[in-house]
C-alpha atoms as a PDB file:
ATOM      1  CA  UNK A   1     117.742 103.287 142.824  1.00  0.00           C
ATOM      2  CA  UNK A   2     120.033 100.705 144.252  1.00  0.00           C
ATOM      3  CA  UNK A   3     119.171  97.153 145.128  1.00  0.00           C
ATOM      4  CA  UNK A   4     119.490  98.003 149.254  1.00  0.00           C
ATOM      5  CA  UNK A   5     117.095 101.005 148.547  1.00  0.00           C
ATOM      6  CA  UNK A   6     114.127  99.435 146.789  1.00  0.00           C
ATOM      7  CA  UNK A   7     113.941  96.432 149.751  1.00  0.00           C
ATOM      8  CA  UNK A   8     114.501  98.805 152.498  1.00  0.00           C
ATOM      9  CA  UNK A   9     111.760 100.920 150.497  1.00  0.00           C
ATOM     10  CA  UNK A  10     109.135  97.877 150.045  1.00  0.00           C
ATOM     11  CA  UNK A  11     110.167  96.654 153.732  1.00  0.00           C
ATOM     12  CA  UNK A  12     109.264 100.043 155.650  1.00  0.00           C
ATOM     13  CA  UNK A  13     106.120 100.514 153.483  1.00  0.00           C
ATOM     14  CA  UNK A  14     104.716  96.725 154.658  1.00  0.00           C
ATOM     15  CA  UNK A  15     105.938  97.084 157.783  1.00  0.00           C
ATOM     16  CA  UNK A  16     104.074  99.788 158.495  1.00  0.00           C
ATOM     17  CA  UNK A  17     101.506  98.794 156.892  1.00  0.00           C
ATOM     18  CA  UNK A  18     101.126  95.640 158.572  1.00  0.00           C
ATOM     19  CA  UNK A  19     101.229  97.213 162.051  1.00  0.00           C
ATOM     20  CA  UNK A  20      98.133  99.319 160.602  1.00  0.00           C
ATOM     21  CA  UNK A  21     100.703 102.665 161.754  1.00  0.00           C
ATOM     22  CA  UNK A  22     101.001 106.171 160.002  1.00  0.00           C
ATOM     23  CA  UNK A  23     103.525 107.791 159.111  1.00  0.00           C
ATOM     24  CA  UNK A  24     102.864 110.545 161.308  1.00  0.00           C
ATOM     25  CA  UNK A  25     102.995 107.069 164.117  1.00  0.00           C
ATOM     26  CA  UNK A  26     106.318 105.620 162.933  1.00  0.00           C
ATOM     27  CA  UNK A  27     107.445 109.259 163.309  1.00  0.00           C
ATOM     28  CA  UNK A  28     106.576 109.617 166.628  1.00  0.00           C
ATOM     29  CA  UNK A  29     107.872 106.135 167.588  1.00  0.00           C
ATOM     30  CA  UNK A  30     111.026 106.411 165.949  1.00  0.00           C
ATOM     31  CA  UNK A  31     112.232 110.239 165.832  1.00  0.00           C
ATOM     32  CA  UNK A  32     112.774 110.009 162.379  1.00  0.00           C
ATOM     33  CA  UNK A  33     110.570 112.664 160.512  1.00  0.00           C
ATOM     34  CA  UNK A  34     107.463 111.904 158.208  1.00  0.00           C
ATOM     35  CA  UNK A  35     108.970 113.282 155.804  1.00  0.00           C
ATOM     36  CA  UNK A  36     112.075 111.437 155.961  1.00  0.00           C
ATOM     37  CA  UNK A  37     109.876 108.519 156.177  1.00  0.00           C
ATOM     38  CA  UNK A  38     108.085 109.078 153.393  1.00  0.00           C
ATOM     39  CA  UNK A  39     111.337 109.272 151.587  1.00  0.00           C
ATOM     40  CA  UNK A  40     112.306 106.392 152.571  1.00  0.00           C
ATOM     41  CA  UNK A  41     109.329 104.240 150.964  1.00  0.00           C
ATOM     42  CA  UNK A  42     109.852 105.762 148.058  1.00  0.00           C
ATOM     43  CA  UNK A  43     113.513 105.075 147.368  1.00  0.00           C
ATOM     44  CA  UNK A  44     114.339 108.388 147.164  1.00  0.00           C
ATOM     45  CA  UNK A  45     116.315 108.734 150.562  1.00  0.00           C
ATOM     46  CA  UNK A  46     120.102 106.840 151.711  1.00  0.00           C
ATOM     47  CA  UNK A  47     118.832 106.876 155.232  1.00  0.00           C
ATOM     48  CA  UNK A  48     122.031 106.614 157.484  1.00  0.00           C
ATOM     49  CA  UNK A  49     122.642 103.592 159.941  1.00  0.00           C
ATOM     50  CA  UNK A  50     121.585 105.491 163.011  1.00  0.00           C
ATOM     51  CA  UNK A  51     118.595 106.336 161.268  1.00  0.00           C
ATOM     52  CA  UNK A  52     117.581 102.959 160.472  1.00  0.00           C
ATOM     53  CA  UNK A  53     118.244 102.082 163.836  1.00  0.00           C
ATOM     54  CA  UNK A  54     115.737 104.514 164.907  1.00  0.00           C
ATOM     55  CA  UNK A  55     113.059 103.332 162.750  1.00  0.00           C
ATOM     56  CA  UNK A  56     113.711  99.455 163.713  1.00  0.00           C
ATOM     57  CA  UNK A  57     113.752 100.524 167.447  1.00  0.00           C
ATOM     58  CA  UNK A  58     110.499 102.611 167.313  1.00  0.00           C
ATOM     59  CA  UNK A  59     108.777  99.910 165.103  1.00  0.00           C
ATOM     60  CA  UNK A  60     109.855  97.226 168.126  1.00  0.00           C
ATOM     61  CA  UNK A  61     111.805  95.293 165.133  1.00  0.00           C
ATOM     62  CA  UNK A  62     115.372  93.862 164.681  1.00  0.00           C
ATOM     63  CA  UNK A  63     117.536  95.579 162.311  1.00  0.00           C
ATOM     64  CA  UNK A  64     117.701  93.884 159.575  1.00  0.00           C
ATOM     65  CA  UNK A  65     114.280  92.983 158.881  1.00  0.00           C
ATOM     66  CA  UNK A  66     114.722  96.272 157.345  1.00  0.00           C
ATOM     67  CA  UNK A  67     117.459  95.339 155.105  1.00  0.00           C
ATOM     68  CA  UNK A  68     116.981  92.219 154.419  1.00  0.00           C
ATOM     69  CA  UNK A  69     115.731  90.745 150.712  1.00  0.00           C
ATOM     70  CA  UNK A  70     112.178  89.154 152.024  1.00  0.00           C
ATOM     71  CA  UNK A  71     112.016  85.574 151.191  1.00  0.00           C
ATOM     72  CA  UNK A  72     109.153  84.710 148.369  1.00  0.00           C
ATOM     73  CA  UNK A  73     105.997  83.434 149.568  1.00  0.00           C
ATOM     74  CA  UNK A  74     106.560  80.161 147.386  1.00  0.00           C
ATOM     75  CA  UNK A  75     109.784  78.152 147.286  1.00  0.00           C
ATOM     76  CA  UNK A  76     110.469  74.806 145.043  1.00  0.00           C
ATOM     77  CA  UNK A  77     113.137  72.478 145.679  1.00  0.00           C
ATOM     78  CA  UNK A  78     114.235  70.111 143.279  1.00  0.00           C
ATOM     79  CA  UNK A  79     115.828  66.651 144.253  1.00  0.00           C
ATOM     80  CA  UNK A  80     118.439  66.886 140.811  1.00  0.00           C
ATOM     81  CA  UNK A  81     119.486  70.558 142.366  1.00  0.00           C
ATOM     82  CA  UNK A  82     120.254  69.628 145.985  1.00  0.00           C
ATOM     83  CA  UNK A  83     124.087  67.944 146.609  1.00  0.00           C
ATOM     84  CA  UNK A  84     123.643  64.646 148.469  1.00  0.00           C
ATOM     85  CA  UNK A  85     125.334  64.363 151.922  1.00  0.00           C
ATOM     86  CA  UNK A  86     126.709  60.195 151.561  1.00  0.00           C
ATOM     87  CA  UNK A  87     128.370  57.661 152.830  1.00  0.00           C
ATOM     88  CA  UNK A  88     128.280  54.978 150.749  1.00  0.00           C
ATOM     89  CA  UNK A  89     131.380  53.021 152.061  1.00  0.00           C
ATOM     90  CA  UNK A  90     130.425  53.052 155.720  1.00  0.00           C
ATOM     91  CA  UNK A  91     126.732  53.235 155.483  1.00  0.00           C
ATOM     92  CA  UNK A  92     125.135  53.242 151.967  1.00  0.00           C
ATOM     93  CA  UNK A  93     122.840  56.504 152.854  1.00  0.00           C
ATOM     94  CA  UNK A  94     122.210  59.574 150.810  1.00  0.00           C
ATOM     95  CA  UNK A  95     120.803  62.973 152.892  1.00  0.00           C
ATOM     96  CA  UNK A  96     119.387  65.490 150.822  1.00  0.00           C
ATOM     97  CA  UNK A  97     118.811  69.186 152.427  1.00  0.00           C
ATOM     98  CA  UNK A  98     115.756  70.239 151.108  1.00  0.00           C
ATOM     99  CA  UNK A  99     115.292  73.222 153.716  1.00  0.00           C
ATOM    100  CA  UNK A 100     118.607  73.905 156.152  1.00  0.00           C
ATOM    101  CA  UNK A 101     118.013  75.939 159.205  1.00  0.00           C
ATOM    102  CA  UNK A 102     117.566  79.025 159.202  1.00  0.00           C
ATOM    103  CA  UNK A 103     117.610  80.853 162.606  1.00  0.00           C
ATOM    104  CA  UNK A 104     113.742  82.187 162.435  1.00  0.00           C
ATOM    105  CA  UNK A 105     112.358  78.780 161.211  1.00  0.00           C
ATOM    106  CA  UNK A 106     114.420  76.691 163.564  1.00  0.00           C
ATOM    107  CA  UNK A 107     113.815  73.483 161.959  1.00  0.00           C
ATOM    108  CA  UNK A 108     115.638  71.983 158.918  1.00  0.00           C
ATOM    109  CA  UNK A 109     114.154  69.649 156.599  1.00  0.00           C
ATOM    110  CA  UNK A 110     116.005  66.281 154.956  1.00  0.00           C
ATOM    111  CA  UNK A 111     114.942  63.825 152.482  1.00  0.00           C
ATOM    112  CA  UNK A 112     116.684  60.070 153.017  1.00  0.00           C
ATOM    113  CA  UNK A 113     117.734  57.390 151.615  1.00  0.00           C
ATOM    114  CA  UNK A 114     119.338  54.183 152.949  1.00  0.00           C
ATOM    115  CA  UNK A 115     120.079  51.188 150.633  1.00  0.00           C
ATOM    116  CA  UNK A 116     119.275  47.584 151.707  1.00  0.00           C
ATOM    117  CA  UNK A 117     121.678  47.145 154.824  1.00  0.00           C
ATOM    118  CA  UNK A 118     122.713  50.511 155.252  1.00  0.00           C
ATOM    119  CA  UNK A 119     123.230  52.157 158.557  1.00  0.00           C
ATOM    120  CA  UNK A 120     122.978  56.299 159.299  1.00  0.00           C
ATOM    121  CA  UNK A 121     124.657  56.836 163.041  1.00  0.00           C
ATOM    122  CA  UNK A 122     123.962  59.954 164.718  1.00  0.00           C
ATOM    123  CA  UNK A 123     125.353  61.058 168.224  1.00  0.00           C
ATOM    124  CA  UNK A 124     123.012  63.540 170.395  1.00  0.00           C
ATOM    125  CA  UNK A 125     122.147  66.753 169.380  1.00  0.00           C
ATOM    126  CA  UNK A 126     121.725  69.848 171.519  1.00  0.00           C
ATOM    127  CA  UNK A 127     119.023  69.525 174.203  1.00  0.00           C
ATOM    128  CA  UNK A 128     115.867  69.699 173.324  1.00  0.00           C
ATOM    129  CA  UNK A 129     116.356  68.688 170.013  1.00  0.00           C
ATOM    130  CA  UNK A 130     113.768  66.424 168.247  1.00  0.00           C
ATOM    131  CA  UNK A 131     113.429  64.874 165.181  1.00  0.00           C
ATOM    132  CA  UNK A 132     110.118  63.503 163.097  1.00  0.00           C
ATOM    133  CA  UNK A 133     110.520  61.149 160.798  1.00  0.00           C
ATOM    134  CA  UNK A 134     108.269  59.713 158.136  1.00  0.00           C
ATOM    135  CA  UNK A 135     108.558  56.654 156.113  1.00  0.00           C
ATOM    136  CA  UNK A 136     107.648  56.907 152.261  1.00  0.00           C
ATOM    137  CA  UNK A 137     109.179  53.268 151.173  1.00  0.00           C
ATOM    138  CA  UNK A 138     111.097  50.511 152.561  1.00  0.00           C
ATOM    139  CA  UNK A 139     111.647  49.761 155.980  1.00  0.00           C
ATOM    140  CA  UNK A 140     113.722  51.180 159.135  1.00  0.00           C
ATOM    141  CA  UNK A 141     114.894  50.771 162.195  1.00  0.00           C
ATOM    142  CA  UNK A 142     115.288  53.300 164.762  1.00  0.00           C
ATOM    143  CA  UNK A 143     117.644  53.069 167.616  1.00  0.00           C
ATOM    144  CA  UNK A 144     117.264  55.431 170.432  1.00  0.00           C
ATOM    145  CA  UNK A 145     119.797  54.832 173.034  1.00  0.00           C
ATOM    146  CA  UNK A 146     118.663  50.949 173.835  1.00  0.00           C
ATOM    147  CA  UNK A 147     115.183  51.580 172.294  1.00  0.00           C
ATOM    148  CA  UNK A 148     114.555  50.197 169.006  1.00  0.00           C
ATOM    149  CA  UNK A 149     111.526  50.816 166.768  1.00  0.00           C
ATOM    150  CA  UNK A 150     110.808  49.702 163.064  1.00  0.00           C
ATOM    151  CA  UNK A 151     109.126  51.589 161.017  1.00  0.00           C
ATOM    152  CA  UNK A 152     107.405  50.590 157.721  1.00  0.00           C
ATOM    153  CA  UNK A 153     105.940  52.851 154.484  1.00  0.00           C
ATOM    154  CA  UNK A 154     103.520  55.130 156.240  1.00  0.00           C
ATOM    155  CA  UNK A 155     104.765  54.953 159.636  1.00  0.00           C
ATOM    156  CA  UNK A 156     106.007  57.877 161.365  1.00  0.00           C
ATOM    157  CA  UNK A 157     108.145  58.584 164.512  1.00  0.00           C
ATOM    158  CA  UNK A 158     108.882  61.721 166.808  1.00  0.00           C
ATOM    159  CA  UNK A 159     111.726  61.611 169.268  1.00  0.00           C
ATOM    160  CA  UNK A 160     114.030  63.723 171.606  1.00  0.00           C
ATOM    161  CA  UNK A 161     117.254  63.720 169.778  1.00  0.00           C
ATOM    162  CA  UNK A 162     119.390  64.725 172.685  1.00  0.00           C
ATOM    163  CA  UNK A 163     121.261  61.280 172.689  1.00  0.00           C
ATOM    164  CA  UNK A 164     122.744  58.761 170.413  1.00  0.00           C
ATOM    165  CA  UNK A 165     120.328  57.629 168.077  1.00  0.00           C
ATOM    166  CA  UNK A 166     120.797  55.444 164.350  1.00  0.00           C
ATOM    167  CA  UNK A 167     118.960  54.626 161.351  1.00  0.00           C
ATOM    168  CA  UNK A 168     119.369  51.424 159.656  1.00  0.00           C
ATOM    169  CA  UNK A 169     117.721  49.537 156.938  1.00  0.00           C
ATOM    170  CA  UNK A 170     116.874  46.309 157.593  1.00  0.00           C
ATOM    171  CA  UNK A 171     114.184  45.781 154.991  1.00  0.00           C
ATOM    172  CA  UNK A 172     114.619  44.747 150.969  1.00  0.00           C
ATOM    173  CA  UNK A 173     115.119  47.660 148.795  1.00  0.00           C
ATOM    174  CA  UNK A 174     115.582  51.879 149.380  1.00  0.00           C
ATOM    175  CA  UNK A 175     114.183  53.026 152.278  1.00  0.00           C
ATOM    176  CA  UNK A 176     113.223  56.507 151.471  1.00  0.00           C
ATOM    177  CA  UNK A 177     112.506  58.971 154.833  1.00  0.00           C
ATOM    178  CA  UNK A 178     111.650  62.121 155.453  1.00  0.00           C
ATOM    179  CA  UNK A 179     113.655  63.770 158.607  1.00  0.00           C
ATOM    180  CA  UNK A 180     112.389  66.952 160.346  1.00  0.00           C
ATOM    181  CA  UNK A 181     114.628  68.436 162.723  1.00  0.00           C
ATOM    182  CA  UNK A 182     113.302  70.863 165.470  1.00  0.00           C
ATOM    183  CA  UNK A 183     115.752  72.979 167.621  1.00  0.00           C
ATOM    184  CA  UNK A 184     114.150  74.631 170.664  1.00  0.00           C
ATOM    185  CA  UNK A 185     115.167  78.513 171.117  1.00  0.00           C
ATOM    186  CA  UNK A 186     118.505  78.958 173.011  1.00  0.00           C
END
């Protein structure tokens, strides 16, 4: 059975499932016959594109939720594995993407660091945006337009990111943040 089979396969069988439907239910909502169906979740069917479209239309679910690889329930990131974003002439700051966005999350998660001195500039994002911010070590200033706000190790700070806003480090030693960035639905 080919890779596209066995997901499609496993993601009909716990979709179905999880809606609590029959197959004699995702028959009738989709057109496509039981048997077919049945087929289907056991790899033993090519269904064509117009019959997968059927099934994700009855089913009230997009497209390629049926094709798609599901993600695992568990995912580990390791700090030696992720490329640093940096700047180290202009602002001695390293950004590490531990989770970039992903449409159906619509956050993405950074790790920071900013040496002794060092400054991270950001112009506004889209509106709406906001960002959270933790501090694990060190010390940092926030500048929100003409609002500024230090921060020390254990402090945390949620703001609308929809305008200029900077990090600097002010303190002695790494300041070491964690950035959440939330991006409202279009």
């Amino acid at each position: 059975m080919e890779d596209i089979q066995r997901v499609l396969a496993k993601n009909v069988r716990e979709i179905r499932e999880k809606q609590k439907l029959s197959l004699e239910k995702v028959a009738e909502l989709s057109g496509v016959s039981k048997t077919m169906i049945g087929q289907i979740e056991r790899g033993e069917s090519s269904p064509t594109i117009t019959t997968l479209w059927k099934i994700a239309n009855g089913l009230k679910i997009s497209f390629t939720s049926l094709i798609q690889k599901p993600q695992p329930d568990t995912t580990v990131v390791r700090k030696a594995e992720v490329q640093a974003l940096t700047d180290e002439q202009a602002g001695a700051y390293r950004i590490y993407p531990a989770f970039p966005f992903e449409a159906d999350k619509r956050f993405e998660l950074y790790t920071v660091e900013i040496e002794e001195g060092g400054l991270l500039s950001s112009g506004a994002h889209r509106e709406g945006t906001e960002e959270f911010l933790t501090v694990f070590s060190g010390e940092l200033t926030v500048a929100i337009q003409e609002e500024t706000h230090t921060l020390h190790a254990g402090d945390s700070i949620r703001f609308k990111a929809d305008r200029p806003h900077s990090y600097r480090n002010q303190g002695k030693g790494l300041a070491q943040v964690s950035m959440l960035i939330y991006y409202p639905v279009s």
